[in-house]
Each structure stands twice: as structure tokens, then as C-alpha cells.
PDB file of N, CA and C in Angstrom:
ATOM      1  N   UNK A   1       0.847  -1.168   0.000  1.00  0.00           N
ATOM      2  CA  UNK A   1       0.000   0.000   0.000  1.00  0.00           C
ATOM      3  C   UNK A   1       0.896   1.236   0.000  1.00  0.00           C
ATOM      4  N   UNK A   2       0.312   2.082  -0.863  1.00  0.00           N
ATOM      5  CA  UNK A   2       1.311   3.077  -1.135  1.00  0.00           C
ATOM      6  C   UNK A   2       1.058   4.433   0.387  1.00  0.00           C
ATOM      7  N   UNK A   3       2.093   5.259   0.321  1.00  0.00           N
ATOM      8  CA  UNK A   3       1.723   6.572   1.492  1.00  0.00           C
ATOM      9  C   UNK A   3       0.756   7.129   1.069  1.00  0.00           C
ATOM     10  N   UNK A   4       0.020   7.304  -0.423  1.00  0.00           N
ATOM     11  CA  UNK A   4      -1.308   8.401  -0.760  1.00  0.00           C
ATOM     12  C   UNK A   4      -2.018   7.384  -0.343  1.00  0.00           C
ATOM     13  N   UNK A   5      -2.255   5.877  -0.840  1.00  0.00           N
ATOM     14  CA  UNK A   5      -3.132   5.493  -0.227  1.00  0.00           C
ATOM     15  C   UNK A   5      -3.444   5.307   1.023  1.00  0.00           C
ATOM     16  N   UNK A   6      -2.302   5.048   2.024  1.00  0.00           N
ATOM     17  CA  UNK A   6      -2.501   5.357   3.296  1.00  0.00           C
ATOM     18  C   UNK A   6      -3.249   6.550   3.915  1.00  0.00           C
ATOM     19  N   UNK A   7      -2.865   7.665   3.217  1.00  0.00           N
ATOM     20  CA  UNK A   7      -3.077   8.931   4.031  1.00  0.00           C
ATOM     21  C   UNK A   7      -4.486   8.804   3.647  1.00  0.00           C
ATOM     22  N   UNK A   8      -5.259   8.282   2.286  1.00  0.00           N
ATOM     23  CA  UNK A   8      -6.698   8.450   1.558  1.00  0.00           C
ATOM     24  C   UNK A   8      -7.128   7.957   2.507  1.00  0.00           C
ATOM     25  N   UNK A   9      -7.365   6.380   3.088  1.00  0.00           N
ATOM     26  CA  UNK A   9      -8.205   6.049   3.889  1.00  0.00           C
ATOM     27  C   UNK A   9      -8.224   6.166   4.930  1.00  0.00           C
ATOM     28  N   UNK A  10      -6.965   6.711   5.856  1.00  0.00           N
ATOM     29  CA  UNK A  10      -6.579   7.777   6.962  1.00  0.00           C
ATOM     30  C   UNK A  10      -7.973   8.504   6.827  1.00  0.00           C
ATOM     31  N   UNK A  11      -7.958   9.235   6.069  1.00  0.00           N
ATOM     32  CA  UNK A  11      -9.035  10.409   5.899  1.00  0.00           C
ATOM     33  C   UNK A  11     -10.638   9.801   5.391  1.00  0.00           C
ATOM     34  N   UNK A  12     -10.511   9.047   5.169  1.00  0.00           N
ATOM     35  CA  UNK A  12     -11.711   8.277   4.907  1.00  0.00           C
ATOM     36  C   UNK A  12     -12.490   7.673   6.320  1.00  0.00           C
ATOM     37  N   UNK A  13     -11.600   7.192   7.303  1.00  0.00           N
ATOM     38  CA  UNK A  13     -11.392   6.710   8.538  1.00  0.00           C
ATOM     39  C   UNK A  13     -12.550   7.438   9.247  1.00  0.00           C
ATOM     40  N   UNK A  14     -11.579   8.469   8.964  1.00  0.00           N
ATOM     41  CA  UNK A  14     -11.420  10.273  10.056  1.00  0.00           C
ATOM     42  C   UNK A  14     -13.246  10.590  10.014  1.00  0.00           C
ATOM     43  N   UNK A  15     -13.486  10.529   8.640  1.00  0.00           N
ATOM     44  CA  UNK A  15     -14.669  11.604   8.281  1.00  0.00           C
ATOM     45  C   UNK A  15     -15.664  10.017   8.486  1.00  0.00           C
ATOM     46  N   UNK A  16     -15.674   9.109   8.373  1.00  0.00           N
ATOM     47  CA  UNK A  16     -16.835   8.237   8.964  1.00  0.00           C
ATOM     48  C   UNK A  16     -17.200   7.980  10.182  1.00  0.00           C
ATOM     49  N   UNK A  17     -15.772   8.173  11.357  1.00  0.00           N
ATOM     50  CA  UNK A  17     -16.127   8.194  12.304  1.00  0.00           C
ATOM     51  C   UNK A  17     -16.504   9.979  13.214  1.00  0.00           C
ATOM     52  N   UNK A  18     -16.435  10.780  12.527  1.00  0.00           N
ATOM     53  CA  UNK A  18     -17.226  11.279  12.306  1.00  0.00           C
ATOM     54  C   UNK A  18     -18.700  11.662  12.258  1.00  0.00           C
ATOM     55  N   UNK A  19     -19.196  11.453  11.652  1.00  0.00           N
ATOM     56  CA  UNK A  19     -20.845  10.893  11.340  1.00  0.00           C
ATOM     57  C   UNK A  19     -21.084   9.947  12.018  1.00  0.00           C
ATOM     58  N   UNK A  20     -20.774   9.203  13.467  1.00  0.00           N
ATOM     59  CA  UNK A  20     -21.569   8.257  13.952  1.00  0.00           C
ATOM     60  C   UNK A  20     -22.633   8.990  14.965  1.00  0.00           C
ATOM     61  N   UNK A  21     -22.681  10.285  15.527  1.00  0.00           N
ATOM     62  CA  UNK A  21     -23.515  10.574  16.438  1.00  0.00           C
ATOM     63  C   UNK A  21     -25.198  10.722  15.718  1.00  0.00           C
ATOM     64  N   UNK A  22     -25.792  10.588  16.131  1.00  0.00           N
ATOM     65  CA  UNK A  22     -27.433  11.108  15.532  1.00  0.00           C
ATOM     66  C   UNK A  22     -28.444  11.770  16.682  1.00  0.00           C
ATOM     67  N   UNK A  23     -28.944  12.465  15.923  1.00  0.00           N
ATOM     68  CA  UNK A  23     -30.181  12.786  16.980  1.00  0.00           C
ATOM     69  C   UNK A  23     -31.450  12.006  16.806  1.00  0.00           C
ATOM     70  N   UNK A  24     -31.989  11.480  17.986  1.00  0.00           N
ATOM     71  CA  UNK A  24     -33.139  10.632  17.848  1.00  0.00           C
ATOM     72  C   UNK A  24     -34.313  11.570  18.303  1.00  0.00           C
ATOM     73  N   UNK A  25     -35.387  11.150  17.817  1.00  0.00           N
ATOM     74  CA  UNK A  25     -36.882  12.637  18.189  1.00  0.00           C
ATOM     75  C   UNK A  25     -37.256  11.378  18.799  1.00  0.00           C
ATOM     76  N   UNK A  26     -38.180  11.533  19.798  1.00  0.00           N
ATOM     77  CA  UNK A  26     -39.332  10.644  20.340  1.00  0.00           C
ATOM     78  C   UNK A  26     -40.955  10.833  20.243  1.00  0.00           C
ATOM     79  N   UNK A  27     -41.553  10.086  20.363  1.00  0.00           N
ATOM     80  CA  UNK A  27     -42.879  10.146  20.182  1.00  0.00           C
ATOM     81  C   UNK A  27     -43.236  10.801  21.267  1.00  0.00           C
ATOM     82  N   UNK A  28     -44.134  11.635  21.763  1.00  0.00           N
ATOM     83  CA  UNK A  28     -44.988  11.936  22.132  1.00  0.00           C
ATOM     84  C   UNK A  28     -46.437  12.094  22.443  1.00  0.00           C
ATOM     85  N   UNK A  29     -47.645  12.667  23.019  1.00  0.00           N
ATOM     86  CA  UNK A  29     -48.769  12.568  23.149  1.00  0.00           C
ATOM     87  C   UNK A  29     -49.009  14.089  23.098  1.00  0.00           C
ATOM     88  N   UNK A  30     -48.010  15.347  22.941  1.00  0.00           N
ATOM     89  CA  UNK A  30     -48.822  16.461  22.939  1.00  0.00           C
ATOM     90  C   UNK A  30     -48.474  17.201  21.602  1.00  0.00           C
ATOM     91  N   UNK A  31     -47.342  17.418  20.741  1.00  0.00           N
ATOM     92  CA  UNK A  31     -47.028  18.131  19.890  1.00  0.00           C
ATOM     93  C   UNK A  31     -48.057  17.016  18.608  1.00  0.00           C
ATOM     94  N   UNK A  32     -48.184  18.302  17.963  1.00  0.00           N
ATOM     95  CA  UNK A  32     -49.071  17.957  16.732  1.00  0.00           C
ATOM     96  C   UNK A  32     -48.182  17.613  15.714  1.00  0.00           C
ATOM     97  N   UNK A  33     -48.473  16.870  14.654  1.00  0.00           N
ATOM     98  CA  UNK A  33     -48.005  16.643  13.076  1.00  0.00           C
ATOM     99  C   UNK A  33     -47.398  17.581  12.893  1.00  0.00           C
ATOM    100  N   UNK A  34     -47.837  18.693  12.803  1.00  0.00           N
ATOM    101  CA  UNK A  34     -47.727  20.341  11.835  1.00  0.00           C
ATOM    102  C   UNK A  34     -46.617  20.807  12.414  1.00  0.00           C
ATOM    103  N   UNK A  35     -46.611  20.908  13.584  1.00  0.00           N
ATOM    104  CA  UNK A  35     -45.740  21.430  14.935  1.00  0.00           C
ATOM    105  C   UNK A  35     -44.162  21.009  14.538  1.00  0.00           C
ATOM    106  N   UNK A  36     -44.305  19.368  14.607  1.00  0.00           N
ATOM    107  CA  UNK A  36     -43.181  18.447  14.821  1.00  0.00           C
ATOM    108  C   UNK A  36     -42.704  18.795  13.120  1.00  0.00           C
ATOM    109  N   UNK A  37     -43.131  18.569  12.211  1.00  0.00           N
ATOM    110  CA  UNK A  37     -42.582  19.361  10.849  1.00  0.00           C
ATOM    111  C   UNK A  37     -42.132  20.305  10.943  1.00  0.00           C
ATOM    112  N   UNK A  38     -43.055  21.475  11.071  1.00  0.00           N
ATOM    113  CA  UNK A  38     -42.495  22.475  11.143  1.00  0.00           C
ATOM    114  C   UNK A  38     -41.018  23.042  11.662  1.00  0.00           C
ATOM    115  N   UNK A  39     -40.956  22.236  12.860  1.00  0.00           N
ATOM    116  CA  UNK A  39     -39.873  21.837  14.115  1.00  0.00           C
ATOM    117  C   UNK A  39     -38.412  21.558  13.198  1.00  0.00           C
ATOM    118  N   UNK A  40     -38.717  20.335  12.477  1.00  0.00           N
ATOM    119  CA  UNK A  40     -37.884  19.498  12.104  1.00  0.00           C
ATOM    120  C   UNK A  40     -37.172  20.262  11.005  1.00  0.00           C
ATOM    121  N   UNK A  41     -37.897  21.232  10.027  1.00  0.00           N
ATOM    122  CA  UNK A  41     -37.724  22.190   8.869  1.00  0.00           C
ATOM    123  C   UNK A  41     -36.720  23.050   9.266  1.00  0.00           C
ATOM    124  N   UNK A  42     -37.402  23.591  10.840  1.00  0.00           N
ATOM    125  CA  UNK A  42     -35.998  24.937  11.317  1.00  0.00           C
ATOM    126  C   UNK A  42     -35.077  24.087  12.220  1.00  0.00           C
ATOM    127  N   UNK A  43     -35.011  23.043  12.903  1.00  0.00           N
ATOM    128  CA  UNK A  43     -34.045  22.971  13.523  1.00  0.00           C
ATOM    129  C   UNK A  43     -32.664  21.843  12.676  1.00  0.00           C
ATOM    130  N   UNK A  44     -33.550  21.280  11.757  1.00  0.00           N
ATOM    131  CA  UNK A  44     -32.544  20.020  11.146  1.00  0.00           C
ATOM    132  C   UNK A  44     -32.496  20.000   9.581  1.00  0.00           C
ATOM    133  N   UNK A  45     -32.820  21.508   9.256  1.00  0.00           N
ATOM    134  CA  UNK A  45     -33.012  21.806   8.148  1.00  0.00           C
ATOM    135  C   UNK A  45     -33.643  20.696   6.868  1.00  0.00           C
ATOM    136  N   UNK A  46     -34.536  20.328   7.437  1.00  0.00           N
ATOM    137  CA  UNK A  46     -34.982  19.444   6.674  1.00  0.00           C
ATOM    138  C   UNK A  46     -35.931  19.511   5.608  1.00  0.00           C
ATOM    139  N   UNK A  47     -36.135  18.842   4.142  1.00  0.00           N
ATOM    140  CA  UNK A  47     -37.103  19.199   3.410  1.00  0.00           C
ATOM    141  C   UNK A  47     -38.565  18.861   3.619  1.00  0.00           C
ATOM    142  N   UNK A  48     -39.341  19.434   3.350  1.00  0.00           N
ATOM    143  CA  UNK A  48     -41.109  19.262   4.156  1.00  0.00           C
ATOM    144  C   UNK A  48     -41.318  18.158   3.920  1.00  0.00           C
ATOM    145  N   UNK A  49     -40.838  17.158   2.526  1.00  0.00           N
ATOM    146  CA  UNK A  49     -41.173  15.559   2.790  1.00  0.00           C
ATOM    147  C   UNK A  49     -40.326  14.611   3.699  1.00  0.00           C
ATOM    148  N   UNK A  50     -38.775  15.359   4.029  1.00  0.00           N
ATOM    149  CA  UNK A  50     -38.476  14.754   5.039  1.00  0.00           C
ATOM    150  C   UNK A  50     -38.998  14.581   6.546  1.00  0.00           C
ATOM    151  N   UNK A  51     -39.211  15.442   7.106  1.00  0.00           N
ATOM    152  CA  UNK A  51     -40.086  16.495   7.827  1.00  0.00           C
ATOM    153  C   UNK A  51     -41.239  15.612   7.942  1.00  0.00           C
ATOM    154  N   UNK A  52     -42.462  15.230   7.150  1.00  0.00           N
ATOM    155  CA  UNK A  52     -43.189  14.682   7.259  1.00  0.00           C
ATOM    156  C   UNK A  52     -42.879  13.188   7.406  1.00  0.00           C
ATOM    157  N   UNK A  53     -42.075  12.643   6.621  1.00  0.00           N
ATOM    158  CA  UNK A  53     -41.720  11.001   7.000  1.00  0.00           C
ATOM    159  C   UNK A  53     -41.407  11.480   8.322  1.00  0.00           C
ATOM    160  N   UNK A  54     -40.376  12.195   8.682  1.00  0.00           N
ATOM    161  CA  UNK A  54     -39.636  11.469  10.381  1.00  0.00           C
ATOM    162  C   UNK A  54     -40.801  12.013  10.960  1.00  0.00           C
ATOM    163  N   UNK A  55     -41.768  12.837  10.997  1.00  0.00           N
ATOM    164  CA  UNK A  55     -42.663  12.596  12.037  1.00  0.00           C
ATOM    165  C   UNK A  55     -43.623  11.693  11.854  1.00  0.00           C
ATOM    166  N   UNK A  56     -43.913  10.664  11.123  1.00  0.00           N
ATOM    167  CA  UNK A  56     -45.172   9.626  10.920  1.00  0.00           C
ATOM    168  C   UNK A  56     -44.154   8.701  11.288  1.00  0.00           C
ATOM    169  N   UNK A  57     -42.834   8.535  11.047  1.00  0.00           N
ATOM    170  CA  UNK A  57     -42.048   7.405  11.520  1.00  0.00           C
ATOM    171  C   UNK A  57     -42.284   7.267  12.824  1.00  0.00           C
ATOM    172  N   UNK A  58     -41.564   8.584  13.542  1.00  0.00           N
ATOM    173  CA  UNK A  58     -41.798   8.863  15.134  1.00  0.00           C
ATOM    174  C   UNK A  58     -43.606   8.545  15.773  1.00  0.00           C
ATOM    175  N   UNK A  59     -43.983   8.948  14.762  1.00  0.00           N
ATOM    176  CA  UNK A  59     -45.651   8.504  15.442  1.00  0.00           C
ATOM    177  C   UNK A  59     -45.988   7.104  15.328  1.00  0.00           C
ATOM    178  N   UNK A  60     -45.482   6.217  14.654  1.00  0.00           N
ATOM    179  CA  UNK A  60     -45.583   4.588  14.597  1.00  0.00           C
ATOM    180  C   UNK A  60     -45.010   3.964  14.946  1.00  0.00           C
ATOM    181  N   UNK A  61     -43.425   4.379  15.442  1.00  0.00           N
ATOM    182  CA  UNK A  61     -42.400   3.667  15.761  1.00  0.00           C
ATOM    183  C   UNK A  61     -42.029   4.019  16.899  1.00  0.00           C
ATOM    184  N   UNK A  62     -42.315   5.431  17.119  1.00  0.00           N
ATOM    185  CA  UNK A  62     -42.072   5.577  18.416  1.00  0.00           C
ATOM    186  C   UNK A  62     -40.511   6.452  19.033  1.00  0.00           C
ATOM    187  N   UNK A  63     -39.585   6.267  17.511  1.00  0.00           N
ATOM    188  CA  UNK A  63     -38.841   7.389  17.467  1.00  0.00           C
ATOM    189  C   UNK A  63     -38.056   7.290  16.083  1.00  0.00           C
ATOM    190  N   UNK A  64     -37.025   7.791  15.943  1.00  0.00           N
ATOM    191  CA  UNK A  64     -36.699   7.831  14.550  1.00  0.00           C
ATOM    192  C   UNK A  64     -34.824   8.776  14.729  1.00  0.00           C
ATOM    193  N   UNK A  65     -34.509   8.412  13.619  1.00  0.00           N
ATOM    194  CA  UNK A  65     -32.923   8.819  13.863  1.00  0.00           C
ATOM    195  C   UNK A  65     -33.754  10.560  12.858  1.00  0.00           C
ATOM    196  N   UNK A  66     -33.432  11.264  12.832  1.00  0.00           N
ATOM    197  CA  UNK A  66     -33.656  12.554  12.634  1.00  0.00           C
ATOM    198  C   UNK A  66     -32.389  13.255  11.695  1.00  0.00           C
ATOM    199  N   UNK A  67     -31.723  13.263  12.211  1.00  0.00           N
ATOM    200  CA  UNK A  67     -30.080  13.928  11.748  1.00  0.00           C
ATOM    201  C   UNK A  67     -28.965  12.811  12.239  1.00  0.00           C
ATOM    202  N   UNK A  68     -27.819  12.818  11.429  1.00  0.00           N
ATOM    203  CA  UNK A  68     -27.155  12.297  11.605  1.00  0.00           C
ATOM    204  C   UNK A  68     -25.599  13.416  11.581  1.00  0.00           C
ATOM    205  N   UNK A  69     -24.528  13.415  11.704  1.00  0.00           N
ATOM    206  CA  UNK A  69     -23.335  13.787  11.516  1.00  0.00           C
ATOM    207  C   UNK A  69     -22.250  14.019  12.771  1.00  0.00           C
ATOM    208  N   UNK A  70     -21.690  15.362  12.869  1.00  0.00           N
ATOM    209  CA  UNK A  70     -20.511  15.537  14.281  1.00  0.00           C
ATOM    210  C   UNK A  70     -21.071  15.881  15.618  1.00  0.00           C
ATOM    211  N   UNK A  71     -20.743  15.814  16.240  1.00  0.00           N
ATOM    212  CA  UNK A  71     -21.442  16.068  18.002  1.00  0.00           C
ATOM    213  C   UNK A  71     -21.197  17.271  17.677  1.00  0.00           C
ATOM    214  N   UNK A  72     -20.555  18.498  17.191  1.00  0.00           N
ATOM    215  CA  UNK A  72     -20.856  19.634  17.069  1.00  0.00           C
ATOM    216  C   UNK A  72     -21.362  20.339  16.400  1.00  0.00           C
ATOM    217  N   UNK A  73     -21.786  20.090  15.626  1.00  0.00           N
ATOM    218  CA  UNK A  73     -22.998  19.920  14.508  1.00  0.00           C
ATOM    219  C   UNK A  73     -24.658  19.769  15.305  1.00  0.00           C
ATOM    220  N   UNK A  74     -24.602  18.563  15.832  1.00  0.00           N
ATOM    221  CA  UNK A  74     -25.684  18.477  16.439  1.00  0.00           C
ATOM    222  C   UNK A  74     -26.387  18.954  17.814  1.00  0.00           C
ATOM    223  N   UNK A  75     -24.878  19.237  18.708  1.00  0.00           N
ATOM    224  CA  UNK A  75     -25.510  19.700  19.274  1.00  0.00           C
ATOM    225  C   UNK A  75     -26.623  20.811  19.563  1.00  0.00           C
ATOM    226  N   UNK A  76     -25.948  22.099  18.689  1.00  0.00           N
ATOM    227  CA  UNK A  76     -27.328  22.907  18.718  1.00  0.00           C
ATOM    228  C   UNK A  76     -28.746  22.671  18.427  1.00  0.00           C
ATOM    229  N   UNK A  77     -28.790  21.999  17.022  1.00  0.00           N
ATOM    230  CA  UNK A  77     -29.616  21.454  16.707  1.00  0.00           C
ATOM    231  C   UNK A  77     -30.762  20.615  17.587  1.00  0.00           C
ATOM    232  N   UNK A  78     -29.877  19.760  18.371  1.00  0.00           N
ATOM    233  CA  UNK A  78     -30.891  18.860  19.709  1.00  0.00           C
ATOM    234  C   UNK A  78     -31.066  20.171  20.369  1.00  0.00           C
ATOM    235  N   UNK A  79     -30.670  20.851  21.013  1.00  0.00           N
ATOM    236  CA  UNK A  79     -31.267  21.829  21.774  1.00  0.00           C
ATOM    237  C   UNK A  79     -32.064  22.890  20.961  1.00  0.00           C
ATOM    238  N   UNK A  80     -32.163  22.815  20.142  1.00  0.00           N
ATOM    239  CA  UNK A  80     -33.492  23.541  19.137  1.00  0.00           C
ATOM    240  C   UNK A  80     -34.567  22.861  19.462  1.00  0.00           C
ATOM    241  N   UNK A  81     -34.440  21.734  19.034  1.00  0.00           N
ATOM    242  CA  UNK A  81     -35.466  20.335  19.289  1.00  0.00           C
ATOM    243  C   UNK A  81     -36.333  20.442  20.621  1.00  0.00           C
ATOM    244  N   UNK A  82     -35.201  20.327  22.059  1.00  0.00           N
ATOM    245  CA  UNK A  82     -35.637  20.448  23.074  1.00  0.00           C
ATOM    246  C   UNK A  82     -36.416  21.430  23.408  1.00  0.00           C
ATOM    247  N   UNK A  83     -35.942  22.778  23.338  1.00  0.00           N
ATOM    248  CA  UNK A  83     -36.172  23.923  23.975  1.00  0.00           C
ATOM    249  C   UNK A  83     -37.956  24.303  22.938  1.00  0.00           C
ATOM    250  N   UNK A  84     -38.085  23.473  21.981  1.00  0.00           N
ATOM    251  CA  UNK A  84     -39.103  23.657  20.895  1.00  0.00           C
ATOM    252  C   UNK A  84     -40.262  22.542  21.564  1.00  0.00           C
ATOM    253  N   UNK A  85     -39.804  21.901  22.982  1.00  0.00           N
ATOM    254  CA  UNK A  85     -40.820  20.885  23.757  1.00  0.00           C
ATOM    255  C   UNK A  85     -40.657  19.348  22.799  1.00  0.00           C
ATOM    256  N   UNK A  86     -39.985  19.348  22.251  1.00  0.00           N
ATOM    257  CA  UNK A  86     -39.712  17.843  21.392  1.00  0.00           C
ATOM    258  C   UNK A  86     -38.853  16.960  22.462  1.00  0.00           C
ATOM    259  N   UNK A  87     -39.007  15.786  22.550  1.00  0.00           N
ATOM    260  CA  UNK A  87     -38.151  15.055  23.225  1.00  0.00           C
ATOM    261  C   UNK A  87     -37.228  14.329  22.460  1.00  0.00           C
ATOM    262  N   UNK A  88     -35.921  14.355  22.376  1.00  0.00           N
ATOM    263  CA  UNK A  88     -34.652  14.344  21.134  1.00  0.00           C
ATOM    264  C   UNK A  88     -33.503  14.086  22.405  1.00  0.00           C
ATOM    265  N   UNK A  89     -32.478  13.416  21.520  1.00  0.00           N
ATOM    266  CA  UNK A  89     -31.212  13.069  22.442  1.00  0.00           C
ATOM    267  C   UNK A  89     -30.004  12.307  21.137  1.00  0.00           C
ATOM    268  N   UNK A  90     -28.964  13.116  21.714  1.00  0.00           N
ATOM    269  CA  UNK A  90     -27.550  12.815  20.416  1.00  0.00           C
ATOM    270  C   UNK A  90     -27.101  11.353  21.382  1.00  0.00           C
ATOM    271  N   UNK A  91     -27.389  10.233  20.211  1.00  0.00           N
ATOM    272  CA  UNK A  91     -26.739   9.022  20.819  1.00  0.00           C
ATOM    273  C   UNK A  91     -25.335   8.615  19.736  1.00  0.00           C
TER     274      UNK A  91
END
């Protein structure tokens, strides 16, 4: 194996482990459909059909991975979530 290829999957490594944190939303009994979209649009920049799947996911399943990428990345984001009355947590 050559040193570029070393250093390539070095960096390949780097940036997958990376992306292992996610934010999970939970189901609830008080926020509405509209709410939890809406929610999901400003805090996880998401598109309105994404938006709508993860909240029918979260309403059948009971929760749903939401965002995925760096713990610093997400953190604000989960605390958008929270502070918006959603119940969410970076696992």
C-alpha cells in the first residue's frame, strides 16, 4: 500500500467516524403533526417531505434517527429540538 493510499483512507477513517452521532426525536402525546414538521424544517433543516416522513415514523415507531453527523454539529440542533418541547437526544 502506497503513502497516498494510506493517508486516503486515513481520511476516509477520520470523516466516517465522524458521522456516527445522531439525533433521535421521540414520540410523544402532545405536539401535533404540523408542529413536529415544522420543528424538524428549522431545527434540522430538513425538506417538508423529510419532515413529514420522520414525524409519521416517530408517530408509529415511536422514534426515529432525525439527523445524523458531528457532536458539534448536532448539538445545537438537539437543543433547538428540546427547547421547541420535542423530546430528542444525540446518541
Amino acid at each position: 500500500m502506497s503513502t497516498k493510499e494510506k493517508i486516503q483512507e486515513d481520511l476516509l477513517v477520520d470523516t466516517l467516524e465522524q458521522n456516527l452521532n445522531e439525533i433521535v426525536l421521540y414520540n410523544d402525546d402532545v405536539n401535533t403533526f404540523d408542529y413536529v414538521i415544522d420543528t424538524l424544517i428549522y431545527a434540522c433543516d430538513h425538506t417538508p417531505e423529510q419532515a413529514e416522513q420522520c414525524s409519521i415514523l416517530v408517530h408509529y415507531k415511536g422514534k426515529c434517527t432525525v439527523k445524523t453527523g458531528s457532536y458539534d454539529d448536532l448539538k445545537p440542533r438537539c437543543s433547538m429540538l428540546l427547547e421547541a418541547g420535542l423530546s430528542a437526544e444525540i446518541i
